[in-house]
Protein backbone atom coordinates (compact mmCIF):
# COMPACT_ATOMS: atom_id res chain seq x y z
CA UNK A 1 -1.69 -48.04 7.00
CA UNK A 2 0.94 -50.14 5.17
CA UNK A 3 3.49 -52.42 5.65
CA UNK A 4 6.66 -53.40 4.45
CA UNK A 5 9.54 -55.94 4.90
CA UNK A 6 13.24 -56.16 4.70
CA UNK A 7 15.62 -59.22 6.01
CA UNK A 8 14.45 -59.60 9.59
CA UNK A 9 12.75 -56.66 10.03
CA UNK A 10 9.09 -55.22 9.56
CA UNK A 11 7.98 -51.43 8.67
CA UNK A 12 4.71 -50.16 9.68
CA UNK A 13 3.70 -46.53 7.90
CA UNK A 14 1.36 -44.77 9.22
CA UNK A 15 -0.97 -41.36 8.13
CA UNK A 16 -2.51 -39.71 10.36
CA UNK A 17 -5.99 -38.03 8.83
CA UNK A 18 -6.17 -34.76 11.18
CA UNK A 19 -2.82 -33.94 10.73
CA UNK A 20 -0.25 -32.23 8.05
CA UNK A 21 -0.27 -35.21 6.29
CA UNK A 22 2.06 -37.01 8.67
CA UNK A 23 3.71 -40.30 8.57
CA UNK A 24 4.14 -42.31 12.18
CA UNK A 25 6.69 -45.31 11.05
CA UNK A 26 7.06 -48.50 14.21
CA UNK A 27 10.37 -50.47 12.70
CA UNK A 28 10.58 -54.18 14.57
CA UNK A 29 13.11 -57.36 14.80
CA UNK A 30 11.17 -60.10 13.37
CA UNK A 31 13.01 -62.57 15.78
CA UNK A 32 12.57 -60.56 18.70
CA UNK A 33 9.28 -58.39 18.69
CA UNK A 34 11.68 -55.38 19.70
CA UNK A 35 10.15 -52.11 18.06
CA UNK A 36 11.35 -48.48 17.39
CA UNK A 37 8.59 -45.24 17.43
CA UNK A 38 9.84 -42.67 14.73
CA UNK A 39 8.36 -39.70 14.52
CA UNK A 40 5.29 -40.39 16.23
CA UNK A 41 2.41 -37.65 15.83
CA UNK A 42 -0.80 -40.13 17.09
CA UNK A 43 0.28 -41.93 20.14
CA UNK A 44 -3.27 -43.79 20.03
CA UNK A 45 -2.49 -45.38 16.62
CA UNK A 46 0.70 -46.41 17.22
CA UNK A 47 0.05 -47.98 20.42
CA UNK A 48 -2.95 -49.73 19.02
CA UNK A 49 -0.68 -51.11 16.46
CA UNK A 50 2.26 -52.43 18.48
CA UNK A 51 -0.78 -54.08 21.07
CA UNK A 52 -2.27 -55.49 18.62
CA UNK A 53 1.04 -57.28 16.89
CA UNK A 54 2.39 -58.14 20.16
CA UNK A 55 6.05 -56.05 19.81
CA UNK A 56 7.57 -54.27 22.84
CA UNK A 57 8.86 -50.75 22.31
CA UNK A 58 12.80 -50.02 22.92
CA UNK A 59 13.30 -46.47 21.25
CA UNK A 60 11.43 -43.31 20.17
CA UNK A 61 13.84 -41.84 17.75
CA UNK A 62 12.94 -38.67 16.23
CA UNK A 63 14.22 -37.84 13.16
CA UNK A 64 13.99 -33.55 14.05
CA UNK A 65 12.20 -31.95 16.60
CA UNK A 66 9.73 -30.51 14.88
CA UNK A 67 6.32 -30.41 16.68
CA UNK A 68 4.74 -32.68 14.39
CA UNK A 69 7.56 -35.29 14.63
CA UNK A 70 7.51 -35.15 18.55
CA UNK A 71 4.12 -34.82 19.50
CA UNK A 72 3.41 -38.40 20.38
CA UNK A 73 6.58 -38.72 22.27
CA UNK A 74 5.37 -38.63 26.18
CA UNK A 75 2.48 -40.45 25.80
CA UNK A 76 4.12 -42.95 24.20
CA UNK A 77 6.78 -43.00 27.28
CA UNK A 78 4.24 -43.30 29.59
CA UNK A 79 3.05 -46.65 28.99
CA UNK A 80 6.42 -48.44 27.72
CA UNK A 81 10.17 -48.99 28.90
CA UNK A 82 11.36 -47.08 25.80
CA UNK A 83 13.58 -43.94 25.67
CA UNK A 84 13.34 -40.91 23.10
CA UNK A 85 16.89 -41.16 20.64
CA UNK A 86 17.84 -37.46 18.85
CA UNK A 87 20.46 -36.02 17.51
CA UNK A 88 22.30 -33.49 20.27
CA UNK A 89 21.30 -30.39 19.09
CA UNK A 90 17.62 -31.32 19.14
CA UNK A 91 18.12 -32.83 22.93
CA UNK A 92 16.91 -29.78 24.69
CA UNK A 93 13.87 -29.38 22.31
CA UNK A 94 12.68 -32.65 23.71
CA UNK A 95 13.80 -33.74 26.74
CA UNK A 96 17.24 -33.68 28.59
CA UNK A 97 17.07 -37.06 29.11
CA UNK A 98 16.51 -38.18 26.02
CA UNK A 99 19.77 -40.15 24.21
CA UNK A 100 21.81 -38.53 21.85
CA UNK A 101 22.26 -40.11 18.95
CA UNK A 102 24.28 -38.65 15.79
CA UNK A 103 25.94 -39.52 12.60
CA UNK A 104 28.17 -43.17 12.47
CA UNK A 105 25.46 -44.58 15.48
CA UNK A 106 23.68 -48.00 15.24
CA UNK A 107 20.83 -48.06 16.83
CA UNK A 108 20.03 -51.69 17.70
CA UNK A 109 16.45 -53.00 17.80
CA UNK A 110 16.18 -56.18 18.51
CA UNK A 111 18.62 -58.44 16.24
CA UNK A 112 18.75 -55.01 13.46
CA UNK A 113 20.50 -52.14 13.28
CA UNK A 114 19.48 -48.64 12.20
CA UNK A 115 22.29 -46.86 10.99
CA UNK A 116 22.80 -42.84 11.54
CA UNK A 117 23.38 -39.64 9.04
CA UNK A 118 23.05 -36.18 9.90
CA UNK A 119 20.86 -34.76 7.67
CA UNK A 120 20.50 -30.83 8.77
CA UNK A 121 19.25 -28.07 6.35
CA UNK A 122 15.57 -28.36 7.03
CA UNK A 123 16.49 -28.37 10.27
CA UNK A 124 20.11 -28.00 12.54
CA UNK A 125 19.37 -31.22 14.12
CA UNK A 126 17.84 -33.47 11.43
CA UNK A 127 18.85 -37.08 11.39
CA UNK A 128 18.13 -39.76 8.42
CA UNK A 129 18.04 -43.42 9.39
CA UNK A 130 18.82 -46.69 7.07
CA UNK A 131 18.05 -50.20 7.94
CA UNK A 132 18.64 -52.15 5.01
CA UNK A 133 17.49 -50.50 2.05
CA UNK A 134 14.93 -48.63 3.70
CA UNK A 135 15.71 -45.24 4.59
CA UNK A 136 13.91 -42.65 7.03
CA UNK A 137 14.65 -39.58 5.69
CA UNK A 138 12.29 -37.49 7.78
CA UNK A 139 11.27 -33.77 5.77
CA UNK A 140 14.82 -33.79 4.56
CA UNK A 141 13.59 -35.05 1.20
CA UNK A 142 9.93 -35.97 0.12
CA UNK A 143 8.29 -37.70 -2.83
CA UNK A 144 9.96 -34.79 -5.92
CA UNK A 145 10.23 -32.80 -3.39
CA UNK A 146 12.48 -31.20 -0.35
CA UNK A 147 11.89 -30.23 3.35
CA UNK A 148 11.25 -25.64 3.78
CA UNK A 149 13.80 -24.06 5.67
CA UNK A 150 10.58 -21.95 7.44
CA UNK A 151 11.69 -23.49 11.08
CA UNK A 152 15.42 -23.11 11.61
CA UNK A 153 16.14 -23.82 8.32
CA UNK A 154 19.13 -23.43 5.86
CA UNK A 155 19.57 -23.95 2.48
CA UNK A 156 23.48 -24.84 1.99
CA UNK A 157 23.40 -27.18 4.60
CA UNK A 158 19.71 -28.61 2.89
CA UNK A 159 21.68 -28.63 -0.54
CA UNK A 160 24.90 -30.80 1.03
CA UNK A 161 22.83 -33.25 2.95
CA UNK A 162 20.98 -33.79 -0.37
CA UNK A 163 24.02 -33.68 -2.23
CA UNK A 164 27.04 -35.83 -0.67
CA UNK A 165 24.46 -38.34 1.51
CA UNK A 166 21.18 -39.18 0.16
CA UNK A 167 21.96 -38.03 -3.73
CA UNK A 168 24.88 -40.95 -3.36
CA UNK A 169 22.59 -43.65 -1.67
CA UNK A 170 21.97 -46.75 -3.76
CA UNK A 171 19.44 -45.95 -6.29
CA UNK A 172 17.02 -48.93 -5.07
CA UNK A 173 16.72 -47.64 -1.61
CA UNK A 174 13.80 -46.54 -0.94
CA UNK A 175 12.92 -43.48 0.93
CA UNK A 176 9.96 -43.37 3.86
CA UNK A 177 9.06 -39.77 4.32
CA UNK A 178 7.95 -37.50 7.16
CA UNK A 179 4.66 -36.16 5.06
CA UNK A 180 2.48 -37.06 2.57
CA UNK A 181 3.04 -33.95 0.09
CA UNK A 182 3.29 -36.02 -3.99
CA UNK A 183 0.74 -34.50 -5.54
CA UNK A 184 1.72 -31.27 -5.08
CA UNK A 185 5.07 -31.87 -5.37
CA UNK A 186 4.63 -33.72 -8.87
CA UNK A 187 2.60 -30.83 -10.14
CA UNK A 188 5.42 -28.38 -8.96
CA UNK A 189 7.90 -30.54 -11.13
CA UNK A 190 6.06 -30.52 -13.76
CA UNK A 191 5.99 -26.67 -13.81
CA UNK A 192 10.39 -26.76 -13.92
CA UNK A 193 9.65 -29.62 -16.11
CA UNK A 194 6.52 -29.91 -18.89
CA UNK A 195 8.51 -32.73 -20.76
CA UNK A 196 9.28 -34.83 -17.66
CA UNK A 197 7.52 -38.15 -19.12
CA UNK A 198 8.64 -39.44 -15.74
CA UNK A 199 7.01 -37.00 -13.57
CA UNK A 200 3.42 -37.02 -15.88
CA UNK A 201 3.73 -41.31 -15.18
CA UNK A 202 3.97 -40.37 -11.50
CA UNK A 203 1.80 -38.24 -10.85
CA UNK A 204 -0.89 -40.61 -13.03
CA UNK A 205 0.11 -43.38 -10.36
CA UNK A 206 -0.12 -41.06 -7.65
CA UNK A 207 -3.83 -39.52 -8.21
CA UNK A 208 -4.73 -43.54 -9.38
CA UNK A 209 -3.39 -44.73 -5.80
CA UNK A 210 -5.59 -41.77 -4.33
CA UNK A 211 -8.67 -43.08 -6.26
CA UNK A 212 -8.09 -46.75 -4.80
CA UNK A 213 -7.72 -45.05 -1.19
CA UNK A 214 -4.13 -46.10 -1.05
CA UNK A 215 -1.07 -44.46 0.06
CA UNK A 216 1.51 -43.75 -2.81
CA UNK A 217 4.18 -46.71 -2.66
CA UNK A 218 7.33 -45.60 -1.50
CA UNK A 219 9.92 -44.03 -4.27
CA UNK A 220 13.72 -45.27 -4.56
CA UNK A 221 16.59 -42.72 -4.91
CA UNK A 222 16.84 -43.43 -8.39
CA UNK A 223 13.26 -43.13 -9.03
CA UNK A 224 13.68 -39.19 -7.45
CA UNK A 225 16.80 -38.69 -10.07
CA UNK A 226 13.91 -39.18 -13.07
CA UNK A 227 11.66 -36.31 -11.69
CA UNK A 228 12.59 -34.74 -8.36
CA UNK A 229 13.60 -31.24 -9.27
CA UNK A 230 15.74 -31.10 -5.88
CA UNK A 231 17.58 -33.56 -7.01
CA UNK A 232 18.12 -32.51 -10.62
CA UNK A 233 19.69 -29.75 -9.79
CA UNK A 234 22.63 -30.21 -12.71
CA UNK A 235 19.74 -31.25 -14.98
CA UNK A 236 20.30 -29.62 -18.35
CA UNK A 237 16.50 -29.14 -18.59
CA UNK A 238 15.64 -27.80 -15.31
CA UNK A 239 19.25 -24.86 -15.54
CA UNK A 240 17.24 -24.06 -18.55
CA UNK A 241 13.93 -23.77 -17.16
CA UNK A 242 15.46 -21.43 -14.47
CA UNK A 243 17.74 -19.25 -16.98
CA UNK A 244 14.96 -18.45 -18.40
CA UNK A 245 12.48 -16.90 -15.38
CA UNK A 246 15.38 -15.86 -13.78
CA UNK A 247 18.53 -14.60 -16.07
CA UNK A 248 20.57 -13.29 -13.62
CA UNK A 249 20.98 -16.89 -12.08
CA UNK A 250 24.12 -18.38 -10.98
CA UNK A 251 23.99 -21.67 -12.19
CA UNK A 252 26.34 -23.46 -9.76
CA UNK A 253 24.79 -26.44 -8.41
CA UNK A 254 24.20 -25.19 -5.09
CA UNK A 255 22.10 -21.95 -6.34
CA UNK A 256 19.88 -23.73 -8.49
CA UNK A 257 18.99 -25.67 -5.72
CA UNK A 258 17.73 -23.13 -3.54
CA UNK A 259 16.27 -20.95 -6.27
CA UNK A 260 14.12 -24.27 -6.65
CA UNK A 261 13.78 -24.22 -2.69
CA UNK A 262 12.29 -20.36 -3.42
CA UNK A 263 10.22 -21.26 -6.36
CA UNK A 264 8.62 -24.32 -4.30
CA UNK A 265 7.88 -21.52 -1.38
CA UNK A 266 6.22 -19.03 -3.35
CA UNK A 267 4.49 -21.80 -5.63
CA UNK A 268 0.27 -22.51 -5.70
């Protein structure tokens, strides 16, 4: 488990061992003790931790309604005053009773406020949510990599979430993620990439976290521009790299991408 702080507000991040590598996040006011649940896969965990710091749980918010993302949801409801926050199109998914939440919302917790983007492609109903310059960006992006379009997925919309909303984020946000997928994500890079001097340095940090028993720290957007193929999609390097396995390619923006979301799919 780790934590993190921004101006009034504390982040918990949580992996769960006997799962797909998932993250459970609890986000709480510092003044008031007020707490959000996102994505909550081990209801036992998170509970333990919100006891055991004393907060009071408003919101679950789930970021899609994947089963992973949702599974801790009713237990979780059982034993607090909270209610589960989604984006509409996930609503019956989860419960019709949850609250809809969707793209220009604040969620307020306490004396912060979690702001709202829709972020579909990996999913129709996949939200992203930024309180300071943190942001929750579910399995829409990952550590140099992207969320599969397996479930409900599709890769324009993937590609234009990416593109026009968390491409265009401040560089030093940084980005909490819905899975714990670097090192083979890194080692995926590095297969567009060989040269990628920033991807080798990562994936060095990476493994040495690993060999410490730590979690890899959380990236910034302008860390991912270095060595994220998924966002280097207009990378000279990477075009390249593709022209060549595949010389047919179009090499508008939006193709490379999801040749890269292809490649990633059929990758070991």
């Amino acid at each position: 488990m780790d934590t993190f702080n921004g101006p009034g507000y504390g982040i918990a991040r949580i992996r769960t061992e006997e799962s797909d590598s998932n993250y459970n996040y609890i986000i709480w006011s510092t003044d008031t003790s007020e707490c959000a649940v996102i994505d909550p896969y081990d209801p036992v965990e998170v509970l333990n931790f919100i006891r055991d710091n004393g907060l009071s749980v408003r919101h679950i918010i789930n970021t899609h309604c994947h089963p992973d993302h949702i599974r801790g949801n009713d237990p979780i409801l059982k034993v607090t005053m909270s209610k589960i926050l989604v984006h509409p199109l996930g609503r019956d998914l989860v419960s019709p009773r949850s609250g809809p939440i969707d793209e220009g919302d604040v969620i307020e917790v306490g004396n912060i406020g979690l702001e709202v983007l829709h972020t579909p492609g990996h999913c129709p109903e996949h939200l992203t949510l930024i309180v300071g310059d943190h942001a929750f960006v579910g399995d829409t992006l990952f550590l140099a990599g992207c969320g599969n379009l397996r479930h409900r997925g599709d890769g324009e919309q993937l590609f234009k979430s990416i593109d026009t909303k968390l491409r265009t984020l401040p560089e030093d946000y940084k980005i909490l993620v819905g899975h714990e997928y670097s090192e083979a994500n890194l080692k995926f890079a590095l297969d567009i990439e060989p040269d990628n001097a920033e991807a080798k340095n990562k994936l060095e940090q990476v493994l040495e976290s690993r060999s410490q028993g730590e979690e890899p720290a959380p990236t910034t957007i302008g860390e991912e521009k270095k060595y994220n193929p998924f966002l280097r999609y207009d990378a000279p390097g990477v075009i390249e790299e593709l022209k060549k396995r595949n010389p047919e390619l179009d090499t508008s923006p939006v193709s490379v991408f999801k040749k890269l979301r292809k490649m990633r799919d059929d990758w070991s």
